[in-house]
C-alpha atoms as a PDB file:
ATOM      1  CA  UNK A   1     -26.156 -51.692  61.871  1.00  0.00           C
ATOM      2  CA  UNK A   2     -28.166 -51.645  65.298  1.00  0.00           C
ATOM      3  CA  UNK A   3     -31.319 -49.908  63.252  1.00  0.00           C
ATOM      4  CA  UNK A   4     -31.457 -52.830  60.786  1.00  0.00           C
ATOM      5  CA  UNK A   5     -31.085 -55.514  63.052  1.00  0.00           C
ATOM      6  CA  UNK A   6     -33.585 -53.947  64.979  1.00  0.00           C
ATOM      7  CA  UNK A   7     -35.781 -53.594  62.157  1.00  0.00           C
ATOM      8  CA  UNK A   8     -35.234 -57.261  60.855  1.00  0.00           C
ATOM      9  CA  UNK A   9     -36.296 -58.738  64.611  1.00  0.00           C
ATOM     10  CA  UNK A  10     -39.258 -57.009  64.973  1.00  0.00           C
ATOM     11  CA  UNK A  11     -40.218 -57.950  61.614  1.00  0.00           C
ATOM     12  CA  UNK A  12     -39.845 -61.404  62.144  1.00  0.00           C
ATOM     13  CA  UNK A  13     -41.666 -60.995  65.559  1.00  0.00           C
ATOM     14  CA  UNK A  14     -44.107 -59.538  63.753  1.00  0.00           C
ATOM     15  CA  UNK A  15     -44.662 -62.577  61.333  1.00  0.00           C
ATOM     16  CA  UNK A  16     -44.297 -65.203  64.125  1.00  0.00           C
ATOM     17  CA  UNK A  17     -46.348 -63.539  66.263  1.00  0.00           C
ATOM     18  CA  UNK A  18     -49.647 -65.119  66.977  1.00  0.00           C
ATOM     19  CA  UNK A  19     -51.425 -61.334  68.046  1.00  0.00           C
ATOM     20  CA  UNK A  20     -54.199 -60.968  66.273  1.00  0.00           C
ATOM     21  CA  UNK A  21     -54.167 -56.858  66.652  1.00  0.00           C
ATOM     22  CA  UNK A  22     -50.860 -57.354  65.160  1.00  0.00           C
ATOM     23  CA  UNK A  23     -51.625 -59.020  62.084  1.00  0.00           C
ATOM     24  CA  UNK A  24     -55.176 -57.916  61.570  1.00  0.00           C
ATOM     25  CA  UNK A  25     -53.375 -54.143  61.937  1.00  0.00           C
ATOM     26  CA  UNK A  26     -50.655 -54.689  59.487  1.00  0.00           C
ATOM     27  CA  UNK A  27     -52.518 -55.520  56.026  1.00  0.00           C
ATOM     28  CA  UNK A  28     -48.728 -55.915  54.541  1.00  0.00           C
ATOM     29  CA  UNK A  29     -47.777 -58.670  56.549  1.00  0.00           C
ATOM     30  CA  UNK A  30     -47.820 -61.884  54.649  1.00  0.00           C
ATOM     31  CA  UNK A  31     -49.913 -63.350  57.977  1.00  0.00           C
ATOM     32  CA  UNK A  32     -52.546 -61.058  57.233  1.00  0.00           C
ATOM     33  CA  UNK A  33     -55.847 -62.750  56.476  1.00  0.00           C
ATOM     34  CA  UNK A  34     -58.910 -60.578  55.132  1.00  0.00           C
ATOM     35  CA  UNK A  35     -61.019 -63.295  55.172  1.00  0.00           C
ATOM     36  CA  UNK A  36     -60.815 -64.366  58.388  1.00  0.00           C
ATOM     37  CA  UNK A  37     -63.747 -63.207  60.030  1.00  0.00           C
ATOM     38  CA  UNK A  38     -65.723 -65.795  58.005  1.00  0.00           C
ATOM     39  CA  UNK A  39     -63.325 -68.985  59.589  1.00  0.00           C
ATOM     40  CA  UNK A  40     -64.503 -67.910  63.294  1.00  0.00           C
ATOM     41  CA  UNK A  41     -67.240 -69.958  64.567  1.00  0.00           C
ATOM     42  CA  UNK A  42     -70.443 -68.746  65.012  1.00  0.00           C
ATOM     43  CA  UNK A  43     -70.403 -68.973  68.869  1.00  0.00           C
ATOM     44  CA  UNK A  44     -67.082 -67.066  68.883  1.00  0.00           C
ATOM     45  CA  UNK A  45     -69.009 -63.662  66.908  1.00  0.00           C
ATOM     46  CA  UNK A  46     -70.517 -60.759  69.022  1.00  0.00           C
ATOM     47  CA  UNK A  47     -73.956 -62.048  70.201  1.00  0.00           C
ATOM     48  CA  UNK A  48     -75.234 -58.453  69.987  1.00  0.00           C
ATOM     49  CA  UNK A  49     -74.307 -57.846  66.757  1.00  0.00           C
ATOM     50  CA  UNK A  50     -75.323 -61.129  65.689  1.00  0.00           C
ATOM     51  CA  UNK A  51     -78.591 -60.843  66.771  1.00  0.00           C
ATOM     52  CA  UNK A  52     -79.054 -57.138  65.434  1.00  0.00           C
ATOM     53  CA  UNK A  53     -77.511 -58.006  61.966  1.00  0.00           C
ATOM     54  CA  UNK A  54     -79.747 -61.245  61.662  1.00  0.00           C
ATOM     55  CA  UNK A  55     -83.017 -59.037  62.091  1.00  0.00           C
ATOM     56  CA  UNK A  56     -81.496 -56.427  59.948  1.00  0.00           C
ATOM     57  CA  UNK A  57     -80.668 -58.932  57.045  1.00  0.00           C
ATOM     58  CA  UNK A  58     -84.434 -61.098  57.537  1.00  0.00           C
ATOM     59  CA  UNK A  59     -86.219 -57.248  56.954  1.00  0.00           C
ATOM     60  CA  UNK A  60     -83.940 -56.061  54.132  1.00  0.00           C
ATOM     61  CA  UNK A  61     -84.228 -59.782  52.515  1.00  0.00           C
ATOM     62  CA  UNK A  62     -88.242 -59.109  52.908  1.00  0.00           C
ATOM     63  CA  UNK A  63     -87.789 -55.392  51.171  1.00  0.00           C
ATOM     64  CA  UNK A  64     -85.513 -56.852  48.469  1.00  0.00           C
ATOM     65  CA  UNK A  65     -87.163 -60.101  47.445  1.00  0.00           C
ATOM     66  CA  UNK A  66     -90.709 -57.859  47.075  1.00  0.00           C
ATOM     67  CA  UNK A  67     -88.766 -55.709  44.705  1.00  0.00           C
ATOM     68  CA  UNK A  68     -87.354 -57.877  42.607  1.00  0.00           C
ATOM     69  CA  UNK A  69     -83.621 -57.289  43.395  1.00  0.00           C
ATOM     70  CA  UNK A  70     -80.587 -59.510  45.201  1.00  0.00           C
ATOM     71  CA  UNK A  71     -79.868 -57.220  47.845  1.00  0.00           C
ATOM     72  CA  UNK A  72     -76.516 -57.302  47.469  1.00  0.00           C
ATOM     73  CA  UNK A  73     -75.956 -53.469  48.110  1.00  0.00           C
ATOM     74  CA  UNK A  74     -77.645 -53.717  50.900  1.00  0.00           C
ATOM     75  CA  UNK A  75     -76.198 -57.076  52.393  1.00  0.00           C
ATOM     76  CA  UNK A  76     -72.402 -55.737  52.814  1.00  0.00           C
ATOM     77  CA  UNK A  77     -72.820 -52.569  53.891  1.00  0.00           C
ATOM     78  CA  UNK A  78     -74.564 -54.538  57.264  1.00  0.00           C
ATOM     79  CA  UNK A  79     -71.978 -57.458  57.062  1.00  0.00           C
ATOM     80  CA  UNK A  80     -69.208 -55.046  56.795  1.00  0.00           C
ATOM     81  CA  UNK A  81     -70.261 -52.593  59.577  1.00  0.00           C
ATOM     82  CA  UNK A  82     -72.382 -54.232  62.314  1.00  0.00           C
ATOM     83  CA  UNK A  83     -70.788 -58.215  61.951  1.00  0.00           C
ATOM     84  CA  UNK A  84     -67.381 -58.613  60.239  1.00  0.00           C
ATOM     85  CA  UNK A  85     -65.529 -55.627  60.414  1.00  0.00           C
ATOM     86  CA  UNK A  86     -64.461 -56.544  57.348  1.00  0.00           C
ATOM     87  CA  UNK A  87     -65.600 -55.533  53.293  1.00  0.00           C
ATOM     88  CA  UNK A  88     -63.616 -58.294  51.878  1.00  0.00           C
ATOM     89  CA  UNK A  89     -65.370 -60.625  54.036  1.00  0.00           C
ATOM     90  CA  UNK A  90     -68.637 -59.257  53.336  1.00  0.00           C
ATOM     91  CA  UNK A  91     -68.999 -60.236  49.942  1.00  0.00           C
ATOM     92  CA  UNK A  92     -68.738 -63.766  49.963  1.00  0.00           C
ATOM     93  CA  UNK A  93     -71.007 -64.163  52.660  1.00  0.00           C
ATOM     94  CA  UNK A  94     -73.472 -61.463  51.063  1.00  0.00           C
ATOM     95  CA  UNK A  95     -73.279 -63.551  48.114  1.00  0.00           C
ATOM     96  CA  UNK A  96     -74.519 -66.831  50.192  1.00  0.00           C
ATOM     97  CA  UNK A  97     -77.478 -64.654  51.449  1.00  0.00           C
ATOM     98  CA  UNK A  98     -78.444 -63.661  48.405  1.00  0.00           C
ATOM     99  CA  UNK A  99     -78.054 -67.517  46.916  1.00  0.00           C
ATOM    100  CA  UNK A 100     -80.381 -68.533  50.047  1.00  0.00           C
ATOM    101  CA  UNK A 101     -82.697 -65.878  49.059  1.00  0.00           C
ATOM    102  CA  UNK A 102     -83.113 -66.954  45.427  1.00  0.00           C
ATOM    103  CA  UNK A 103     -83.636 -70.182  46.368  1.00  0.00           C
ATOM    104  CA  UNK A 104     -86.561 -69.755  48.514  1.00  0.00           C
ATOM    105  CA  UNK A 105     -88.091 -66.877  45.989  1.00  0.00           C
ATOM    106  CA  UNK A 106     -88.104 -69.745  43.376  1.00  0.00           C
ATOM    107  CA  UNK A 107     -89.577 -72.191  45.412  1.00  0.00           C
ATOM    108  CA  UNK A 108     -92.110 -69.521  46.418  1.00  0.00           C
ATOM    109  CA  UNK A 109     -92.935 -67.874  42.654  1.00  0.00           C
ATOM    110  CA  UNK A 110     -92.293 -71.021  40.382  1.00  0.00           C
ATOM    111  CA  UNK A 111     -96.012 -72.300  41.234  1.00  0.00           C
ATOM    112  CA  UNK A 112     -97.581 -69.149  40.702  1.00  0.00           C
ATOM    113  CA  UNK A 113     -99.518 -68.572  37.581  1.00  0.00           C
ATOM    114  CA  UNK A 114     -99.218 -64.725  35.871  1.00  0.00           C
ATOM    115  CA  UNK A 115    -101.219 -62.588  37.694  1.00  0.00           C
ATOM    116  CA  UNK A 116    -102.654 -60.725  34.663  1.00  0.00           C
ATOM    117  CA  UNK A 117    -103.070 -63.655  32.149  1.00  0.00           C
ATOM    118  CA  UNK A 118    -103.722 -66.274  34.618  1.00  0.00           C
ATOM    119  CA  UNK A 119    -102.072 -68.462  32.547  1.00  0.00           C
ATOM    120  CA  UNK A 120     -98.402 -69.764  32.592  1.00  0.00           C
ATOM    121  CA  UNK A 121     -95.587 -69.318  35.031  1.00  0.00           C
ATOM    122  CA  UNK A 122     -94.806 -65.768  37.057  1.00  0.00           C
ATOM    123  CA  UNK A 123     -91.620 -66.273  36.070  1.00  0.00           C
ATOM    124  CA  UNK A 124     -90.396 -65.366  32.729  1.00  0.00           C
ATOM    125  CA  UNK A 125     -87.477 -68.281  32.245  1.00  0.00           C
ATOM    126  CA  UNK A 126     -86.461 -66.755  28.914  1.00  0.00           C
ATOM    127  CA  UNK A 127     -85.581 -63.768  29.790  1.00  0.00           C
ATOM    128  CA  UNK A 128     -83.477 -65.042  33.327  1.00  0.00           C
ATOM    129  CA  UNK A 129     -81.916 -67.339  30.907  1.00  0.00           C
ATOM    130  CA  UNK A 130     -80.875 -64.616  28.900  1.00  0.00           C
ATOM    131  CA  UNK A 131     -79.434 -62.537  31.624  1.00  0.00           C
ATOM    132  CA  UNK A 132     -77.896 -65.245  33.229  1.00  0.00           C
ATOM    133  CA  UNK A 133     -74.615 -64.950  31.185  1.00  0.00           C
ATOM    134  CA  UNK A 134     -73.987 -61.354  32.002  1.00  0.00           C
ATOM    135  CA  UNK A 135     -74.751 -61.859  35.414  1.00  0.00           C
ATOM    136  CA  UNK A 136     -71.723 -64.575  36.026  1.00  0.00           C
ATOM    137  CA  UNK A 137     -69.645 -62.405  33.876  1.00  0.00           C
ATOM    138  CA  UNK A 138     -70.048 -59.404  36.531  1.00  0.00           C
ATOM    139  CA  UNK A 139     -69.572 -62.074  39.558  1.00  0.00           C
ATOM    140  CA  UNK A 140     -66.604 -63.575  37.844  1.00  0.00           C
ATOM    141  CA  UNK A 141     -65.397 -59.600  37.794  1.00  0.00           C
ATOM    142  CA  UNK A 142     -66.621 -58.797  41.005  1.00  0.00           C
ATOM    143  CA  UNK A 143     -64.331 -61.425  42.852  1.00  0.00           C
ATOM    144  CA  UNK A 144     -61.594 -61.269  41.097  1.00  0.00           C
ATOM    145  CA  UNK A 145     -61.363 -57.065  42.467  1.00  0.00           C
ATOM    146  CA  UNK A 146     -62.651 -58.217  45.939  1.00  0.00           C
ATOM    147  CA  UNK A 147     -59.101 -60.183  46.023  1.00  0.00           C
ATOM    148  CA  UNK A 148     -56.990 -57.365  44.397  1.00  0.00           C
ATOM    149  CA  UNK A 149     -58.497 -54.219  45.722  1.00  0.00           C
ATOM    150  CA  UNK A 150     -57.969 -53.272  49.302  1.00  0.00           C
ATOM    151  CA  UNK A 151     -60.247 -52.704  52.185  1.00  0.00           C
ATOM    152  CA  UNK A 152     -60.271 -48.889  51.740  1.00  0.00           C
ATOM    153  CA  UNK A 153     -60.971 -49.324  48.043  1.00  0.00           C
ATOM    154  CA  UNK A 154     -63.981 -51.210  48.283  1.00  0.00           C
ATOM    155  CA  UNK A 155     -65.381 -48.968  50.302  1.00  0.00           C
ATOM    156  CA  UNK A 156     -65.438 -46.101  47.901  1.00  0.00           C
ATOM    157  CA  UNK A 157     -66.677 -48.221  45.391  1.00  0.00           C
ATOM    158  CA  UNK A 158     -68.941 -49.070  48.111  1.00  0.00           C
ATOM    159  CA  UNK A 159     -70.294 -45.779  48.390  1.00  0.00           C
ATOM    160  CA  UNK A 160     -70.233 -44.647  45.155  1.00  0.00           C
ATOM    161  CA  UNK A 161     -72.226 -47.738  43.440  1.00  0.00           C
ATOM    162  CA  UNK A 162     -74.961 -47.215  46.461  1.00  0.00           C
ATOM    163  CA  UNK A 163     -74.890 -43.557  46.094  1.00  0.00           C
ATOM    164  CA  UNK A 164     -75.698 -44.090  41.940  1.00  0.00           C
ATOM    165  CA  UNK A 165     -78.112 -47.047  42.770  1.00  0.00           C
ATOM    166  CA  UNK A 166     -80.190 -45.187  45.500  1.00  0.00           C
ATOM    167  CA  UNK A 167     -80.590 -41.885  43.361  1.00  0.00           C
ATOM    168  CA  UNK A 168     -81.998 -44.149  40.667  1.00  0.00           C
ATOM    169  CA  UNK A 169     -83.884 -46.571  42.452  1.00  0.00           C
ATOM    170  CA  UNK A 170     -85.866 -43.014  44.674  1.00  0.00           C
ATOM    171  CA  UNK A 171     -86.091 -40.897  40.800  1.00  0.00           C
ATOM    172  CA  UNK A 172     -88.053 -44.316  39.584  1.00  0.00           C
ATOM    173  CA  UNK A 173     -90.078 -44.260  42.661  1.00  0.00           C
ATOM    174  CA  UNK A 174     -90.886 -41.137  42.485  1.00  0.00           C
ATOM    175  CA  UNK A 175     -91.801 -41.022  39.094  1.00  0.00           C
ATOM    176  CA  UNK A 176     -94.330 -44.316  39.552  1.00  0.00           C
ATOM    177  CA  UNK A 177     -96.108 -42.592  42.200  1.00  0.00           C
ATOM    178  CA  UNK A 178     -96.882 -39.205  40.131  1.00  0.00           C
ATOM    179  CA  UNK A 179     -98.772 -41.850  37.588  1.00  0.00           C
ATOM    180  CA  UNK A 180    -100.584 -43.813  40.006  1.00  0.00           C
ATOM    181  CA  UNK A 181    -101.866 -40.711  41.702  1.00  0.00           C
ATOM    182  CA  UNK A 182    -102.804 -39.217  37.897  1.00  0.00           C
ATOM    183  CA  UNK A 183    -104.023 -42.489  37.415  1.00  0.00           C
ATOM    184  CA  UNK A 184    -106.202 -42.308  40.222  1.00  0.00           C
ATOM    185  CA  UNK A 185    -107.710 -38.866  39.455  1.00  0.00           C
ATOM    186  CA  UNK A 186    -108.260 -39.603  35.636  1.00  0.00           C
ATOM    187  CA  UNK A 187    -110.496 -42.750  36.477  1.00  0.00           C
ATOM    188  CA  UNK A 188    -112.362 -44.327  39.069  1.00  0.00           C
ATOM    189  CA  UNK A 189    -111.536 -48.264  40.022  1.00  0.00           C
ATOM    190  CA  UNK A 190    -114.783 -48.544  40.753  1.00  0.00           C
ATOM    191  CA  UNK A 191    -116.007 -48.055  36.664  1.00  0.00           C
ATOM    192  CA  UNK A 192    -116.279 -50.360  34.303  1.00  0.00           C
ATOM    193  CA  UNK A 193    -114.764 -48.153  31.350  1.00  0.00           C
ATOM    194  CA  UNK A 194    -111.698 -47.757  33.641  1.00  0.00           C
ATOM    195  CA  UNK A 195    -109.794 -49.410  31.366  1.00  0.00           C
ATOM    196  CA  UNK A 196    -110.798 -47.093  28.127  1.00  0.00           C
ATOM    197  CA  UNK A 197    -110.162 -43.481  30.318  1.00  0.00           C
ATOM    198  CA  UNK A 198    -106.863 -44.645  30.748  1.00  0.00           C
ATOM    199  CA  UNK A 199    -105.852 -46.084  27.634  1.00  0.00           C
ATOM    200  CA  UNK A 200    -107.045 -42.070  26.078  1.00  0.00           C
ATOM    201  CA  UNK A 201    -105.076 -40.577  29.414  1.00  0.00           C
ATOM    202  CA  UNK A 202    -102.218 -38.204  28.003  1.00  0.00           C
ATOM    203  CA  UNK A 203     -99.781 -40.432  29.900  1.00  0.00           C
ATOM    204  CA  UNK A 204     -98.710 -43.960  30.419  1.00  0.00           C
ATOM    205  CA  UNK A 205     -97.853 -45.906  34.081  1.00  0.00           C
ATOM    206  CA  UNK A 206     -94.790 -46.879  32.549  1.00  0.00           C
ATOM    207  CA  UNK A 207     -93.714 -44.074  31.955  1.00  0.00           C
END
Protein backbone atom coordinates (compact mmCIF):
# COMPACT_ATOMS: atom_id res chain seq x y z
CA UNK A 1 0.00 0.00 0.00
CA UNK A 2 0.80 3.87 -0.36
CA UNK A 3 1.10 4.04 3.77
CA UNK A 4 3.80 1.34 3.78
CA UNK A 5 5.75 2.46 1.06
CA UNK A 6 5.61 5.65 2.55
CA UNK A 7 6.63 4.39 5.76
CA UNK A 8 9.54 2.17 4.33
CA UNK A 9 11.12 5.52 2.40
CA UNK A 10 11.18 7.64 5.12
CA UNK A 11 12.68 5.03 7.13
CA UNK A 12 15.40 4.49 4.96
CA UNK A 13 15.79 8.35 4.64
CA UNK A 14 15.94 8.32 8.00
CA UNK A 15 18.96 5.83 8.24
CA UNK A 16 20.83 7.41 5.27
CA UNK A 17 20.36 10.59 6.38
CA UNK A 18 23.38 12.40 7.59
CA UNK A 19 21.03 15.03 10.07
CA UNK A 20 22.27 14.93 13.14
CA UNK A 21 18.74 16.20 14.86
CA UNK A 22 17.52 13.24 13.07
CA UNK A 23 19.53 10.61 14.44
CA UNK A 24 20.47 12.12 17.75
CA UNK A 25 16.30 12.45 18.06
CA UNK A 26 15.49 8.95 17.17
CA UNK A 27 17.38 6.71 19.92
CA UNK A 28 15.83 3.55 17.83
CA UNK A 29 17.55 4.16 14.80
CA UNK A 30 20.42 1.83 14.32
CA UNK A 31 22.56 5.31 13.35
CA UNK A 32 22.03 6.46 16.69
CA UNK A 33 25.24 7.00 18.62
CA UNK A 34 25.08 7.82 22.52
CA UNK A 35 28.49 8.23 22.71
CA UNK A 36 29.10 10.61 20.37
CA UNK A 37 29.54 13.67 22.12
CA UNK A 38 32.90 12.29 23.37
CA UNK A 39 34.26 11.75 19.33
CA UNK A 40 33.74 15.70 18.72
CA UNK A 41 36.84 17.61 19.02
CA UNK A 42 37.45 19.80 21.62
CA UNK A 43 37.39 22.99 19.46
CA UNK A 44 34.03 21.87 18.00
CA UNK A 45 32.26 21.90 22.01
CA UNK A 46 30.45 25.09 23.33
CA UNK A 47 33.28 27.43 24.53
CA UNK A 48 30.90 28.69 27.25
CA UNK A 49 30.09 25.65 28.58
CA UNK A 50 33.48 24.46 28.31
CA UNK A 51 34.88 27.01 30.19
CA UNK A 52 32.05 26.95 32.97
CA UNK A 53 32.19 23.07 33.29
CA UNK A 54 36.13 23.13 33.51
CA UNK A 55 35.94 25.56 36.63
CA UNK A 56 33.05 23.63 37.92
CA UNK A 57 34.93 20.19 37.68
CA UNK A 58 38.71 21.90 39.06
CA UNK A 59 36.40 23.15 42.45
CA UNK A 60 34.37 19.95 42.88
CA UNK A 61 37.78 17.85 42.18
CA UNK A 62 39.28 20.25 45.13
CA UNK A 63 35.99 19.42 47.48
CA UNK A 64 36.21 15.71 46.60
CA UNK A 65 39.89 14.87 46.78
CA UNK A 66 39.86 16.77 50.54
CA UNK A 67 37.16 14.33 51.42
CA UNK A 68 38.39 11.38 50.51
CA UNK A 69 35.90 10.40 47.73
CA UNK A 70 36.09 9.97 43.59
CA UNK A 71 33.61 12.41 42.77
CA UNK A 72 31.95 10.47 40.55
CA UNK A 73 28.36 11.64 41.63
CA UNK A 74 29.28 14.75 41.24
CA UNK A 75 31.29 14.55 37.84
CA UNK A 76 28.15 13.41 35.57
CA UNK A 77 25.60 15.26 36.79
CA UNK A 78 27.99 18.49 35.32
CA UNK A 79 29.13 16.41 32.22
CA UNK A 80 25.65 15.42 31.54
CA UNK A 81 23.95 18.85 31.98
CA UNK A 82 26.28 21.80 31.26
CA UNK A 83 28.86 19.81 28.45
CA UNK A 84 27.52 16.64 26.75
CA UNK A 85 24.00 16.60 26.76
CA UNK A 86 24.41 13.28 27.18
CA UNK A 87 24.39 10.62 30.60
CA UNK A 88 25.79 7.84 28.64
CA UNK A 89 28.56 9.96 27.65
CA UNK A 90 29.14 11.24 30.97
CA UNK A 91 30.37 8.31 32.55
CA UNK A 92 33.23 7.38 30.69
CA UNK A 93 34.59 10.65 30.69
CA UNK A 94 33.68 11.10 34.55
CA UNK A 95 35.53 8.02 34.98
CA UNK A 96 38.85 9.61 33.21
CA UNK A 97 38.46 12.60 35.67
CA UNK A 98 38.31 10.71 38.43
CA UNK A 99 41.47 8.36 37.11
CA UNK A 100 43.36 11.89 36.63
CA UNK A 101 42.38 12.77 40.04
CA UNK A 102 43.73 9.64 41.74
CA UNK A 103 46.69 9.94 40.09
CA UNK A 104 47.73 13.25 41.23
CA UNK A 105 46.23 12.50 45.00
CA UNK A 106 48.83 9.63 45.04
CA UNK A 107 51.56 11.49 43.85
CA UNK A 108 50.55 14.17 46.37
CA UNK A 109 49.81 11.75 49.71
CA UNK A 110 52.29 8.79 48.97
CA UNK A 111 55.27 10.99 50.55
CA UNK A 112 53.44 12.01 53.43
CA UNK A 113 54.15 10.42 56.71
CA UNK A 114 50.82 9.72 59.22
CA UNK A 115 49.94 12.72 60.68
CA UNK A 116 49.29 11.27 64.17
CA UNK A 117 52.15 8.65 64.40
CA UNK A 118 54.57 10.45 62.33
CA UNK A 119 55.69 7.40 61.22
CA UNK A 120 54.88 5.38 57.99
CA UNK A 121 52.88 6.22 54.92
CA UNK A 122 49.33 8.39 54.98
CA UNK A 123 48.16 5.91 53.01
CA UNK A 124 46.95 2.71 54.33
CA UNK A 125 47.93 0.23 51.14
CA UNK A 126 46.30 -2.72 52.90
CA UNK A 127 43.25 -1.71 53.22
CA UNK A 128 43.02 0.00 49.27
CA UNK A 129 44.31 -3.33 48.36
CA UNK A 130 41.57 -4.90 49.96
CA UNK A 131 38.88 -2.79 48.49
CA UNK A 132 40.29 -2.79 45.28
CA UNK A 133 38.44 -6.02 44.18
CA UNK A 134 35.01 -4.79 45.00
CA UNK A 135 35.63 -1.65 43.50
CA UNK A 136 36.32 -3.21 39.76
CA UNK A 137 33.52 -5.51 40.44
CA UNK A 138 31.02 -2.37 40.75
CA UNK A 139 32.86 -0.65 37.56
CA UNK A 140 32.69 -3.87 35.65
CA UNK A 141 28.68 -3.56 36.70
CA UNK A 142 28.44 -0.07 36.25
CA UNK A 143 29.37 -0.21 32.42
CA UNK A 144 27.91 -2.96 31.48
CA UNK A 145 24.13 -0.93 32.58
CA UNK A 146 25.58 2.36 31.12
CA UNK A 147 25.39 0.28 27.64
CA UNK A 148 21.99 -1.45 28.33
CA UNK A 149 20.02 1.12 30.18
CA UNK A 150 18.72 4.13 28.37
CA UNK A 151 19.25 7.79 28.73
CA UNK A 152 16.05 8.31 30.78
CA UNK A 153 17.01 5.41 33.02
CA UNK A 154 20.17 6.61 34.13
CA UNK A 155 18.87 9.51 35.12
CA UNK A 156 16.61 8.16 37.78
CA UNK A 157 19.21 6.13 38.97
CA UNK A 158 20.95 9.32 38.74
CA UNK A 159 18.84 10.97 41.10
CA UNK A 160 18.04 8.46 43.30
CA UNK A 161 21.82 7.23 44.15
CA UNK A 162 22.62 11.22 44.74
CA UNK A 163 19.49 11.72 46.61
CA UNK A 164 20.62 8.46 49.12
CA UNK A 165 24.34 9.63 48.99
CA UNK A 166 23.68 13.37 49.90
CA UNK A 167 21.21 12.51 52.87
CA UNK A 168 24.04 10.37 54.22
CA UNK A 169 26.97 12.22 53.47
CA UNK A 170 24.85 15.88 55.38
CA UNK A 171 23.40 13.19 58.58
CA UNK A 172 27.41 12.30 58.99
CA UNK A 173 28.23 15.89 58.83
CA UNK A 174 26.01 16.85 60.97
CA UNK A 175 26.59 14.43 63.45
CA UNK A 176 30.69 15.26 63.45
CA UNK A 177 29.99 18.75 64.12
CA UNK A 178 27.64 18.16 67.36
CA UNK A 179 31.03 16.28 68.79
CA UNK A 180 33.50 18.74 67.87
CA UNK A 181 31.43 21.51 69.35
CA UNK A 182 30.88 19.08 72.72
CA UNK A 183 34.33 18.49 72.29
CA UNK A 184 35.14 21.95 72.44
CA UNK A 185 33.05 22.82 75.53
CA UNK A 186 34.19 19.67 77.59
CA UNK A 187 37.99 20.72 77.24
CA UNK A 188 40.15 23.44 76.45
CA UNK A 189 43.00 22.94 73.51
CA UNK A 190 44.90 25.04 75.29
CA UNK A 191 45.37 22.27 78.54
CA UNK A 192 47.61 19.86 78.88
CA UNK A 193 45.12 17.15 80.41
CA UNK A 194 43.04 17.72 77.22
CA UNK A 195 43.59 14.50 76.29
CA UNK A 196 42.34 12.77 79.80
CA UNK A 197 38.80 15.17 79.90
CA UNK A 198 38.05 13.69 76.79
CA UNK A 199 38.93 10.23 77.04
CA UNK A 200 36.23 10.41 80.59
CA UNK A 201 33.73 12.65 78.15
CA UNK A 202 30.31 10.65 77.99
CA UNK A 203 30.81 10.58 74.22
CA UNK A 204 33.22 9.69 71.52
CA UNK A 205 34.21 11.93 68.07
CA UNK A 206 33.53 8.95 66.25
CA UNK A 207 30.62 8.58 67.13
Amino acid sequence: SRSTEFASTDGWRRLASNDDDLDDGDHCSSNYDPYAPLKQGIDELPVGALIATTIIIMTLGSLAAGAGIGGGGLFVPMYSFILLKSGKAAVPLSKCTILGAAIGNFQVLSTEKHPVTKEGPVIDYETSSFMQAGELLGVVFGVLLNMVLTETEIMIFLVVLLTYNSYNTLKKGVTKWNAETKAKEVCNPYLVDCENRLASAPFRLDD
